[in-house]
Structure formats: C-alpha cells, structure tokens
N, C-alpha and C. Protein backbone atom coordinates (compact mmCIF):
# COMPACT_ATOMS: atom_id res chain seq x y z
N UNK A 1 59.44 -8.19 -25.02
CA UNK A 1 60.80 -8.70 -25.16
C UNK A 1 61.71 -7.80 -24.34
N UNK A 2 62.43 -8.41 -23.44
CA UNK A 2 63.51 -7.89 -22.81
C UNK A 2 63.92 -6.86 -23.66
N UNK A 3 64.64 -5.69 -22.92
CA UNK A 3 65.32 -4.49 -24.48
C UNK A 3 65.84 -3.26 -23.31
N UNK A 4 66.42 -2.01 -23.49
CA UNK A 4 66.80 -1.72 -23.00
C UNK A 4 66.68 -0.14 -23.32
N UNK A 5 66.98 1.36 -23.31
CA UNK A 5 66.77 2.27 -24.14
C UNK A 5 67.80 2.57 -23.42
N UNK A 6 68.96 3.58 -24.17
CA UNK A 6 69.71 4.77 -23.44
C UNK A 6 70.37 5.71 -24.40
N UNK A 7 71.21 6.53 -24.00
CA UNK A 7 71.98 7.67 -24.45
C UNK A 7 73.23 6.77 -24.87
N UNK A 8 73.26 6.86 -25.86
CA UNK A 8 75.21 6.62 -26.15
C UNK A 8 75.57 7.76 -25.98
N UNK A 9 76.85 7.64 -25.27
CA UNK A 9 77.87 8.93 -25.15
C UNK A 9 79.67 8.72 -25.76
N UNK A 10 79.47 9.04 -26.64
CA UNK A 10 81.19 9.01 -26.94
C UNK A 10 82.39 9.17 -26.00
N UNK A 11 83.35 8.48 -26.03
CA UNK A 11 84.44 9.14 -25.32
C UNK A 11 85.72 9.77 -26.59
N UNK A 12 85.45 9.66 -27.70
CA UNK A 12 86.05 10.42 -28.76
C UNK A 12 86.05 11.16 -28.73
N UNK A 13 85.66 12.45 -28.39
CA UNK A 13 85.36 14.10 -28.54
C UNK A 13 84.92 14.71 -27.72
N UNK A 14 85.50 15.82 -27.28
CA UNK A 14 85.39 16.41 -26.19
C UNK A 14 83.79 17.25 -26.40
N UNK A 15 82.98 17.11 -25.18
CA UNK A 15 83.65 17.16 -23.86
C UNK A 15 83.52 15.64 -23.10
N UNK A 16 83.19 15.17 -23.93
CA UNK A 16 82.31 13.60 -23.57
C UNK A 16 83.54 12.80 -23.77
N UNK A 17 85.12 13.34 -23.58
CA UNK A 17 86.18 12.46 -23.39
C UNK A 17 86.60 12.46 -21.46
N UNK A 18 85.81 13.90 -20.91
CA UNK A 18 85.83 13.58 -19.66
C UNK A 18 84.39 12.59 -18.83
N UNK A 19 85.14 12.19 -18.34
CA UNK A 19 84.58 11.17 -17.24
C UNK A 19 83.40 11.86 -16.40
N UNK A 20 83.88 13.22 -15.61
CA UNK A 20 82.86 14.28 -15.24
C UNK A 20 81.52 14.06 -16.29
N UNK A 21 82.04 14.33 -17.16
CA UNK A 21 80.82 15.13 -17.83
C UNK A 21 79.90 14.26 -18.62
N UNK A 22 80.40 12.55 -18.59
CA UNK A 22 79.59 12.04 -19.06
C UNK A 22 78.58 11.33 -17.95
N UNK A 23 79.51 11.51 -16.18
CA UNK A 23 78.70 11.08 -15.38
C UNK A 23 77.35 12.28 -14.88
N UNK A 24 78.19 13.77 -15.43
CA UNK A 24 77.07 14.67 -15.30
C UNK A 24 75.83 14.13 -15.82
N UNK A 25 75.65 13.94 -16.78
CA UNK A 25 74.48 13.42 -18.45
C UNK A 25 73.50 12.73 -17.19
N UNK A 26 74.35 11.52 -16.74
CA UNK A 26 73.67 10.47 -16.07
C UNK A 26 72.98 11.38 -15.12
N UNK A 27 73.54 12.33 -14.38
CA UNK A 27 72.86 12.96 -13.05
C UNK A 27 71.93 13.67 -13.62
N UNK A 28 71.61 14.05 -15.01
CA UNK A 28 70.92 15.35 -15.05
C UNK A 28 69.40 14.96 -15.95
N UNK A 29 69.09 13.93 -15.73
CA UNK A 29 67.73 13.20 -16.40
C UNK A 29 67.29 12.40 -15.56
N UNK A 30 65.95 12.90 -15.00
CA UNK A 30 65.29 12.50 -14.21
C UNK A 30 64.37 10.84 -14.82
N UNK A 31 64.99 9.89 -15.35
CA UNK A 31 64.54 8.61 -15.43
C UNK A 31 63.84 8.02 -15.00
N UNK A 32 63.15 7.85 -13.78
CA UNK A 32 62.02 7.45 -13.19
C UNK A 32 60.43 8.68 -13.77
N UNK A 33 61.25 9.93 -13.73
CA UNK A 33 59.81 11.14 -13.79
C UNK A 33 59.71 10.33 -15.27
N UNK A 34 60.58 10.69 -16.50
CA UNK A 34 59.83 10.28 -17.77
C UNK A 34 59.42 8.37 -17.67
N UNK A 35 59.57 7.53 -16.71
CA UNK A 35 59.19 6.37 -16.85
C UNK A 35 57.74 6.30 -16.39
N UNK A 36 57.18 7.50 -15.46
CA UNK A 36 56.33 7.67 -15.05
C UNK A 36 55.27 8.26 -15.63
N UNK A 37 55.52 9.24 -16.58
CA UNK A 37 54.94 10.41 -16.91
C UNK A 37 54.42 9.91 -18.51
N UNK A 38 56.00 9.65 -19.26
CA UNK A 38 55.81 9.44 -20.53
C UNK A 38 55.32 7.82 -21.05
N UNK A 39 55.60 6.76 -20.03
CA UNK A 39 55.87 5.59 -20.79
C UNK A 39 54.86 4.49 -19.67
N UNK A 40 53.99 5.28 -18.59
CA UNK A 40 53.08 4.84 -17.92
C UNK A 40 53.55 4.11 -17.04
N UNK A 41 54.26 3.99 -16.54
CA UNK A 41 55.04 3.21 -15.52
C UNK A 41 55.90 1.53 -15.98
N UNK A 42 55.95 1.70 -17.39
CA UNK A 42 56.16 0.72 -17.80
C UNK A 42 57.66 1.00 -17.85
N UNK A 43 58.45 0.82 -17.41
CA UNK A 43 60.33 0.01 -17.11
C UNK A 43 60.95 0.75 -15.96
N UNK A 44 61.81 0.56 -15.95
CA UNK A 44 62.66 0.20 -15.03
C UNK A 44 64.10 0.70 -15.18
N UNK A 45 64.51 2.10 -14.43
CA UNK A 45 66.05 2.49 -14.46
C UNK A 45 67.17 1.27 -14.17
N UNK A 46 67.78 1.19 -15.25
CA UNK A 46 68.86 0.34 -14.75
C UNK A 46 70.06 0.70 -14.33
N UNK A 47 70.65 0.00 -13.44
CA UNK A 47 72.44 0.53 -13.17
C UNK A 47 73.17 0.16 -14.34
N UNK A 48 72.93 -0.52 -15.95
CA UNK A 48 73.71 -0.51 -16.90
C UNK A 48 72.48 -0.86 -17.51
N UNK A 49 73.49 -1.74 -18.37
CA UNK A 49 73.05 -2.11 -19.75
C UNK A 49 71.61 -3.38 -19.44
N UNK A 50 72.20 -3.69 -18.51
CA UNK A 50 71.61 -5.37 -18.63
C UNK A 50 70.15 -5.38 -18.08
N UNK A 51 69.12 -5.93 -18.27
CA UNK A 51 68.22 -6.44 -17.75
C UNK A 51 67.95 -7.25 -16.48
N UNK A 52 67.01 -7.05 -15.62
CA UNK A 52 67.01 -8.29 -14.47
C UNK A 52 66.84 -9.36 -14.73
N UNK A 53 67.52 -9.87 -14.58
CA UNK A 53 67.54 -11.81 -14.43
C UNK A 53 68.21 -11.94 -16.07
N UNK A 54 68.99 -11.02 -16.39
CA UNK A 54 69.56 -11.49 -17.72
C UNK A 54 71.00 -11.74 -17.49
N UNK A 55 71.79 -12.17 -18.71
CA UNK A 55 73.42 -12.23 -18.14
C UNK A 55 74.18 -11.00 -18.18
N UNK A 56 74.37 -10.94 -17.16
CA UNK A 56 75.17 -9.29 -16.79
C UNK A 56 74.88 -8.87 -15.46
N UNK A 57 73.16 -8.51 -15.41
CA UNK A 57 72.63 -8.11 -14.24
C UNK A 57 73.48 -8.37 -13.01
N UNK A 58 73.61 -7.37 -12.20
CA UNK A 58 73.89 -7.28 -10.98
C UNK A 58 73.10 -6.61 -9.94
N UNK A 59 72.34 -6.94 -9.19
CA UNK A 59 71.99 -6.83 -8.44
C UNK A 59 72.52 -5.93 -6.92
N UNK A 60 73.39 -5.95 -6.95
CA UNK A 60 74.26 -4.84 -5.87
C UNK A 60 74.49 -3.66 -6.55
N UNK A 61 74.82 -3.63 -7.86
CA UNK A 61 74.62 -1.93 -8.56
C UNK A 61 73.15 -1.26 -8.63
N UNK A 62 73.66 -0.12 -8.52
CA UNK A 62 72.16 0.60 -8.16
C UNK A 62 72.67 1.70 -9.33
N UNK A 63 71.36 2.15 -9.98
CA UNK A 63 71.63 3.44 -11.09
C UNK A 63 71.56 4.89 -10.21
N UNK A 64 72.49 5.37 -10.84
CA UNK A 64 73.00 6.67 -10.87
C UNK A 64 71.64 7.70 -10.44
N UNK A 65 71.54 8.23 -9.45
CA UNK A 65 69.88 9.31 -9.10
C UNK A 65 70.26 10.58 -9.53
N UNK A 66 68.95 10.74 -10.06
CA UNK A 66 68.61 11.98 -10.35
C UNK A 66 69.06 12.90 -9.34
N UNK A 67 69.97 13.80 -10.22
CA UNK A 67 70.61 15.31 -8.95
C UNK A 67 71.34 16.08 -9.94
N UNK A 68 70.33 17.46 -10.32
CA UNK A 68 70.75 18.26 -11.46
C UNK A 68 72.17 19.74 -10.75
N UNK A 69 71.71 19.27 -9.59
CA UNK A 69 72.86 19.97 -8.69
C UNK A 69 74.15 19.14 -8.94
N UNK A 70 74.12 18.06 -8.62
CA UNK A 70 75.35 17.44 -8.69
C UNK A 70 76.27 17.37 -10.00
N UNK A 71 74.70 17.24 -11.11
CA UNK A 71 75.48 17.40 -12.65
C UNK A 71 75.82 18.43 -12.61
N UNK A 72 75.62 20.13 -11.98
CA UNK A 72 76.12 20.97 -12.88
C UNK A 72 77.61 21.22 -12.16
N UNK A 73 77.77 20.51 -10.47
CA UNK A 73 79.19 21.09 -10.21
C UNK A 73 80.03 19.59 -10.95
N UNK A 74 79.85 18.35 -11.53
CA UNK A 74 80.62 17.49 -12.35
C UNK A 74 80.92 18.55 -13.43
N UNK A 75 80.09 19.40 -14.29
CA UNK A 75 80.04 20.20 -14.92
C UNK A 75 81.52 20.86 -15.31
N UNK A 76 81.25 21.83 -14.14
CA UNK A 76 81.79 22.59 -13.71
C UNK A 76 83.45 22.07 -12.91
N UNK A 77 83.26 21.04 -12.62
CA UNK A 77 84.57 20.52 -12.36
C UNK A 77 85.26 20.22 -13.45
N UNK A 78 84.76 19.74 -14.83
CA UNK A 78 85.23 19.50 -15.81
C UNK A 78 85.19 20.38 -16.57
N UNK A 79 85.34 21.57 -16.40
CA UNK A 79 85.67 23.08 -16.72
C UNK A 79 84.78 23.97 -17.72
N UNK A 80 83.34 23.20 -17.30
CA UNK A 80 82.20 23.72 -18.02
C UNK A 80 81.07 24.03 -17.34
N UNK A 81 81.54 25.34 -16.10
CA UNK A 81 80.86 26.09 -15.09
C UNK A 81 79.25 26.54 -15.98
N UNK A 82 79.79 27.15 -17.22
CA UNK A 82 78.50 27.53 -18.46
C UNK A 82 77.86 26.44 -18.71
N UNK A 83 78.25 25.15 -18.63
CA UNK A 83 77.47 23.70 -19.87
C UNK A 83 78.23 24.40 -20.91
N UNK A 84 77.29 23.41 -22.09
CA UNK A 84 77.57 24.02 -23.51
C UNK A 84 77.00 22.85 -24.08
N UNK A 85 76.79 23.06 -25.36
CA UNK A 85 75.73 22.70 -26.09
C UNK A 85 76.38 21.68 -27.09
N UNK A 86 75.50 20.24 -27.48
CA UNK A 86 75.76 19.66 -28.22
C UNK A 86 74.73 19.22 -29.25
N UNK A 87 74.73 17.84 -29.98
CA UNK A 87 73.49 17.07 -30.55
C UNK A 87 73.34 15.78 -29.63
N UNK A 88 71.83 15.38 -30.58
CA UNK A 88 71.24 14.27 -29.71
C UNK A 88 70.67 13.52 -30.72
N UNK A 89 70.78 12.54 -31.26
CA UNK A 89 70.09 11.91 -32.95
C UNK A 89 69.78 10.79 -32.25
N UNK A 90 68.35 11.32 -33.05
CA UNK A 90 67.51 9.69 -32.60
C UNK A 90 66.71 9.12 -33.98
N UNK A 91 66.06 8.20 -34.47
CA UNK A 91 65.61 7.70 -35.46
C UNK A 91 64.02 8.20 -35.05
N UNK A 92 63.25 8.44 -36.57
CA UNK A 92 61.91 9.06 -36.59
C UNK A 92 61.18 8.05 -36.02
N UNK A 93 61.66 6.56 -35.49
CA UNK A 93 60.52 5.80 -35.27
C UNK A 93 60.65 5.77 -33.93
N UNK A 94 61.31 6.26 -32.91
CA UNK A 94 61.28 6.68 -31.57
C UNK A 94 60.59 8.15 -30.72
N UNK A 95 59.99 8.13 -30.10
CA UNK A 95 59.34 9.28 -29.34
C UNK A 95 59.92 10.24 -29.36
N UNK A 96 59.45 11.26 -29.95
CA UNK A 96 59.81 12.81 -30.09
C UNK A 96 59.67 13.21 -28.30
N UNK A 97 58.82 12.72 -28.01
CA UNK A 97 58.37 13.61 -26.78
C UNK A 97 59.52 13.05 -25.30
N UNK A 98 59.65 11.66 -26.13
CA UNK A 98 60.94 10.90 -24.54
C UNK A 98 61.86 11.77 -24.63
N UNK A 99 62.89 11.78 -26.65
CA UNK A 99 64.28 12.32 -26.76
C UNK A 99 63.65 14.13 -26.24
N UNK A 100 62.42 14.83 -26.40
CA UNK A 100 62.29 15.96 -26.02
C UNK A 100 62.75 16.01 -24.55
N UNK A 101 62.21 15.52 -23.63
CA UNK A 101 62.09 15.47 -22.17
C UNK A 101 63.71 15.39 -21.82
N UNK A 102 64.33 14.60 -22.24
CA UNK A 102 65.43 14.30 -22.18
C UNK A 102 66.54 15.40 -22.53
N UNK A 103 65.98 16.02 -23.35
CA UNK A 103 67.23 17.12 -23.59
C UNK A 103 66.92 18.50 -22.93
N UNK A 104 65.13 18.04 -22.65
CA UNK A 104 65.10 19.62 -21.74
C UNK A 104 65.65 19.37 -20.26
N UNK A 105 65.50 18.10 -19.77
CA UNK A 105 66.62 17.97 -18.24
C UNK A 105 67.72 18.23 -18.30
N UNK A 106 68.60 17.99 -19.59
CA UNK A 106 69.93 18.35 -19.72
C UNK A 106 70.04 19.51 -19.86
N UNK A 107 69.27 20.32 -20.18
CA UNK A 107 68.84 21.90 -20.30
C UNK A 107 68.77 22.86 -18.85
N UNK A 108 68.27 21.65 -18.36
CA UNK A 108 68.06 22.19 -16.98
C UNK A 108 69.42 22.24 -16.13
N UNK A 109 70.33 20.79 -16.84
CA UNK A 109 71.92 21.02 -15.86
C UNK A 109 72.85 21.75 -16.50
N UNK A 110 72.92 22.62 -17.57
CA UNK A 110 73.31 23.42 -18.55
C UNK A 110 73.99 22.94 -20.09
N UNK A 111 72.94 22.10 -20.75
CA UNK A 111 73.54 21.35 -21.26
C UNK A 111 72.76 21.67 -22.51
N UNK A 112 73.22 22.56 -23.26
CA UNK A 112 72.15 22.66 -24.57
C UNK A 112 72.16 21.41 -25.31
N UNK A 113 71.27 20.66 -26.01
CA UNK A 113 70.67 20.10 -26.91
C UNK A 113 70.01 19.98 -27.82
N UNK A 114 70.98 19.96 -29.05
CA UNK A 114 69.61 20.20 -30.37
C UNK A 114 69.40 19.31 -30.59
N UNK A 115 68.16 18.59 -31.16
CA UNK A 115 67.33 17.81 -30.97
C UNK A 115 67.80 17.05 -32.89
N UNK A 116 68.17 15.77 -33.32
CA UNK A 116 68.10 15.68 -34.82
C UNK A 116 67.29 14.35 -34.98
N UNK A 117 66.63 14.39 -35.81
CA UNK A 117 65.41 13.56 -35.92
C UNK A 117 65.97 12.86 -36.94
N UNK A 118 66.32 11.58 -37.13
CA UNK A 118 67.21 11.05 -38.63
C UNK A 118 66.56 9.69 -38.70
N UNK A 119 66.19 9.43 -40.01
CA UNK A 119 65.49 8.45 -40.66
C UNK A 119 66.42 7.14 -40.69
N UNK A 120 65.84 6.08 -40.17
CA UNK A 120 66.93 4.35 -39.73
C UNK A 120 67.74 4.46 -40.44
N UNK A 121 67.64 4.19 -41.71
CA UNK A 121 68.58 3.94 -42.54
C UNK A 121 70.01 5.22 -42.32
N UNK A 122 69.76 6.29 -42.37
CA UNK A 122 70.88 7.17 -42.20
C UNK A 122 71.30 7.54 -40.75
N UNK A 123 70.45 6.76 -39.70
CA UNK A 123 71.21 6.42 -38.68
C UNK A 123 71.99 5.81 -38.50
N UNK A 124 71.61 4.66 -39.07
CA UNK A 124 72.26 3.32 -39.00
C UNK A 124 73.92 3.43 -39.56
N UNK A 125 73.60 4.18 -40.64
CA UNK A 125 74.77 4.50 -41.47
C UNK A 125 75.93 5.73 -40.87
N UNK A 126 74.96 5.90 -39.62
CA UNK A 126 76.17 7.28 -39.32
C UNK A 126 76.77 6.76 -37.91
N UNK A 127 77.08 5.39 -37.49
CA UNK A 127 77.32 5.46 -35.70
C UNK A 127 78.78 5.81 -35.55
N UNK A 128 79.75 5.75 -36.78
CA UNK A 128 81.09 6.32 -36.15
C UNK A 128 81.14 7.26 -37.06
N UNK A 129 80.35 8.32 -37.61
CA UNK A 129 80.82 9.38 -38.25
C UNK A 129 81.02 10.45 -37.29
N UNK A 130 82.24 10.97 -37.01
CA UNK A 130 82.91 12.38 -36.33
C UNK A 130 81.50 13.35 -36.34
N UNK A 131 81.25 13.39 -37.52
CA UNK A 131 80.43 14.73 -38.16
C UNK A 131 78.82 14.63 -37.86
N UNK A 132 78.45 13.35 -37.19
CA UNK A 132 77.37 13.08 -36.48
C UNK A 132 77.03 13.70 -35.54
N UNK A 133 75.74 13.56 -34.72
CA UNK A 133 75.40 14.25 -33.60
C UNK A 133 75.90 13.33 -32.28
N UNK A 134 76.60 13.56 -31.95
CA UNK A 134 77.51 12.84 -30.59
C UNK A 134 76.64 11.84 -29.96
N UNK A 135 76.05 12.69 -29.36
CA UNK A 135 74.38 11.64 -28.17
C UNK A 135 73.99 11.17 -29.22
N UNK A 136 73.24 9.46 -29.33
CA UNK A 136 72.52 9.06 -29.77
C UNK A 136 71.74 8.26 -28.55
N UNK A 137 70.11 8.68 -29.10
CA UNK A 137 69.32 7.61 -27.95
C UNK A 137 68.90 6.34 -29.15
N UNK A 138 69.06 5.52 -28.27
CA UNK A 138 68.76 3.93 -29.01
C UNK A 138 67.94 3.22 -28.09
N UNK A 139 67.44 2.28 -28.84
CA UNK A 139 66.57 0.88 -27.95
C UNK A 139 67.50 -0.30 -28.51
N UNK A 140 67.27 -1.46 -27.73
CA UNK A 140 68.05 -2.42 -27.89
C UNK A 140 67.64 -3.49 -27.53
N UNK A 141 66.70 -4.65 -28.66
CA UNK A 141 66.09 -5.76 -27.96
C UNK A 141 66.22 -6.42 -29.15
N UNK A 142 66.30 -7.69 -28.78
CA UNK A 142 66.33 -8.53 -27.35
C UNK A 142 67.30 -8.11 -27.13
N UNK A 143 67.83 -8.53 -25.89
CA UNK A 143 68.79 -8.61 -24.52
C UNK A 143 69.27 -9.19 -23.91
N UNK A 144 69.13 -10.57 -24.22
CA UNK A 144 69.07 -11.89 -23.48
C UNK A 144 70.85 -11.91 -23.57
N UNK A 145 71.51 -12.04 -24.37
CA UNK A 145 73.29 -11.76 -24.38
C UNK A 145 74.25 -10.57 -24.39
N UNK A 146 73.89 -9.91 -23.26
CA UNK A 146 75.25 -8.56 -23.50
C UNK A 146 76.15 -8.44 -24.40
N UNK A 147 76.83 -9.51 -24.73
CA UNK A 147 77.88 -9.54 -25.78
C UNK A 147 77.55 -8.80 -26.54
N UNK A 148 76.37 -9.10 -27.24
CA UNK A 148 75.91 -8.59 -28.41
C UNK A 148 75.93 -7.22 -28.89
N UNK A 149 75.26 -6.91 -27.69
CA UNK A 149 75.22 -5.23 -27.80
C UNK A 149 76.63 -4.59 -27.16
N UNK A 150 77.26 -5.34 -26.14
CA UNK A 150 79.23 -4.68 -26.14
C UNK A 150 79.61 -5.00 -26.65
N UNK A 151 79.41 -5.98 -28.11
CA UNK A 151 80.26 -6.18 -28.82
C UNK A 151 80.30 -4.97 -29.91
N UNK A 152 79.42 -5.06 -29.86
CA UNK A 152 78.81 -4.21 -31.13
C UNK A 152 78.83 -2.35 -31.08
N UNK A 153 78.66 -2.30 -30.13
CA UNK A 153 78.57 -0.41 -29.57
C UNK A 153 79.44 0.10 -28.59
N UNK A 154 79.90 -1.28 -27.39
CA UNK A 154 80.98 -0.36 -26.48
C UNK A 154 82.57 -0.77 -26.99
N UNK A 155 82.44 -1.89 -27.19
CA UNK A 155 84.24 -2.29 -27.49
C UNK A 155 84.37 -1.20 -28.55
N UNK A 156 85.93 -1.48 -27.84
CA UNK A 156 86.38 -0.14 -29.51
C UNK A 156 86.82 -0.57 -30.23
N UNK A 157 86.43 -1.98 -30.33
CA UNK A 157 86.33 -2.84 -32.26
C UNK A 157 85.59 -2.68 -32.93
N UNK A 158 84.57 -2.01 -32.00
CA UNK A 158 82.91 -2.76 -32.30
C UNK A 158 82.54 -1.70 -33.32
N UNK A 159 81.92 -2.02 -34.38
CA UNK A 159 81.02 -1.94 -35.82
C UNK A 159 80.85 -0.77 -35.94
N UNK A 160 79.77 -0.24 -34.43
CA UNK A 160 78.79 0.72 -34.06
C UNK A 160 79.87 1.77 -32.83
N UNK A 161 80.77 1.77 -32.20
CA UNK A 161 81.07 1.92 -30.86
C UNK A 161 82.08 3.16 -31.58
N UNK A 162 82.05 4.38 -30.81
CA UNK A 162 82.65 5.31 -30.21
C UNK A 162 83.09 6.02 -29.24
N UNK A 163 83.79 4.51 -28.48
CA UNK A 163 83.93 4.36 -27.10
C UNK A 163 85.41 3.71 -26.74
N UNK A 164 86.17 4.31 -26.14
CA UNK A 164 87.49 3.42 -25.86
C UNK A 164 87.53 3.26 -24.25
N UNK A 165 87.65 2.34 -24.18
CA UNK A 165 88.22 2.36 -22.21
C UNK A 165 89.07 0.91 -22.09
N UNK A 166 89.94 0.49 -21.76
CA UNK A 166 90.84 -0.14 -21.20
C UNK A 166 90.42 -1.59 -20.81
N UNK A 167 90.03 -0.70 -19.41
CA UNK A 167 88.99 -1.48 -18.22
C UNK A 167 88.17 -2.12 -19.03
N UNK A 168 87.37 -1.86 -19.31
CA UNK A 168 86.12 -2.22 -19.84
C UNK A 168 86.30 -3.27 -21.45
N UNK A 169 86.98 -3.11 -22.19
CA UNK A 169 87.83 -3.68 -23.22
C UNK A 169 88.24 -4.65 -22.76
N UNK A 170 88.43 -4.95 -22.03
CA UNK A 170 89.36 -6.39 -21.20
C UNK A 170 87.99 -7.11 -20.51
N UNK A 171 87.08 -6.40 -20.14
CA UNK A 171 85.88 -7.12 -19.09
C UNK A 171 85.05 -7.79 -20.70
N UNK A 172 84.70 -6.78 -21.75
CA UNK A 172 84.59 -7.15 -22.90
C UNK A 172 84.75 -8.43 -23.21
N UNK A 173 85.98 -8.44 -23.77
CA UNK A 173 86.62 -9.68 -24.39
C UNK A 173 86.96 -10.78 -23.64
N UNK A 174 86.83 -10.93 -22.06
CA UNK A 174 86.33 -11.99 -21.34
C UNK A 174 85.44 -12.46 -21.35
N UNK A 175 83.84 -11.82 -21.09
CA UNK A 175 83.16 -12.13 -21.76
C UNK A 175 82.85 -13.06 -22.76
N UNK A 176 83.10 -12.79 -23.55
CA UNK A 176 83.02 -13.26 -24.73
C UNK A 176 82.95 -14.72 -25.35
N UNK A 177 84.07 -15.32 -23.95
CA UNK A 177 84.66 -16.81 -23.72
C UNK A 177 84.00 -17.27 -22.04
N UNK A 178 83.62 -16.15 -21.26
CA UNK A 178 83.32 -16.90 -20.24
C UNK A 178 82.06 -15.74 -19.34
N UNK A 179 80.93 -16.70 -19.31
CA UNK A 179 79.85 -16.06 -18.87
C UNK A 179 79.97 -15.77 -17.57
C-alpha cells in the first residue's frame, strides 16, 4: 500500500521555529544510505509528502540531498554554530534501528538526539503536547488523498499538527475543494 515515512518537525518551539534549521534536519540524513542499507532497497526519497502517481506528486520537485556540510553552516546560520540537542519519539512498533540511524546522522550535523521509544496509544495521545519529544518519526498509509494526512498533521487546525505557515494553510484549504 502506497504510505510514506518521515520526521515531523514543529514550527512551535524553538529551534525548529527557524526555517534554517528545519531545512538543516533535511540536509543531515542520508535517505537513500538507510533505504539501502536498512530497508533493502525498498522506497524511494521523496521531495514531500506525496507518492508517485498519487494526488500531489510533482514530478519537477526533487528531494532535498544529503550534505552534512551544508546542514551544519544552515546550523550555524541559525545561530547554532554548536547544534544542540533535542527528542525524537517514535512508537515501539517501528524500527529501532531506522529512528537509530537517523539520529546518529543528525549527530553527525551536530544535532544531539535522544532517542524515546513510546507505546501507540501514548503516542497517539501526545501529538500537540508542548512537553513531548518535538521530532516525531511516523508512517502514513494509505496515501492515495493528501488531504488526509494535511489535514490532519500540517494545517494548524489539524487534530495532530504542530505546524503553522501561512503559505501552506491557504495551499491546504484549497485543496480541500479543488484537486
């Protein structure tokens, strides 16, 4: 089934209210090595959310490449020359060893990561708690309607979402009425 995996990143709380530093994240995880390594060559980096040949997909966006140089001067432009350290909560029924890999690349662009291992149910129950671990990695299938999942995690109406942007809020709620 079509589905999707990624990092949620807040724009509620610093430092993940700058733009830098959440495009650092993107630069500093090598996505193809763990698609290769950990998951046998089975998927596919995307430039977003969407799937190929699903509604959203675009085809002229290309995802963000691996360059742990580049994350650490975004870093560092966003006035975190050191990194500094956050959380990363993922549910016990997802790969210890993916969310591992994942926080040791961010490790690598100076980005400490403690690792919180949290059982569905008290995941589920924590997506806008402040007092949560910021990063959450998720899967997301089916896929077949974007809405679903921007309705639900990026709008800043949405249920699950600790995310505000403007732009994107307006592309949202078009959506919604016109494919």
């Amino acid at each position: 089934i079509a589905g999707c995996a990624f990092v949620r990143i807040p724009t509620d709380v610093a430092p993940f209210d700058d733009a830098n530093v959440r495009l650092a994240l993107n630069h500093a995880v090598d996505v193809e090595a763990i698609i290769a390594s950990l998951l046998g060559g089975n998927g596919v980096r995307l430039p977003n959310l969407f799937v190929p040949g699903g509604l959203g997909y675009d085809e002229g966006l290309a995802p963000h490449q691996y360059d742990p140089e580049l994350a650490k001067q975004l870093l560092a432009d966003a006035g975190y020359p050191d990194g500094f350290s956050t959380r990363l909560a993922y549910t016990t029924g997802e790969r210890a060893d993916l969310v591992a890999a994942i926080a040791g690349q961010l490790a690598a662009a100076g980005i400490d990561v403690e690792l919180e291992p949290v059982e569905t149910a008290t995941f589920n129950a924590t997506w806008q708690d402040p007092e949560a671990a910021p990063l959450r990695l998720l899967t997301w299938r089916p896929l077949f309607d974007p809405y679903t999942l921007l309705s639900l995690v990026i709008s800043n109406t949405g249920f699950l979402s600790r995310y505000d942007n403007a732009e994107a809020q307006a592309l949202i709620e078009a959506g919604a009425i016109e494919p």
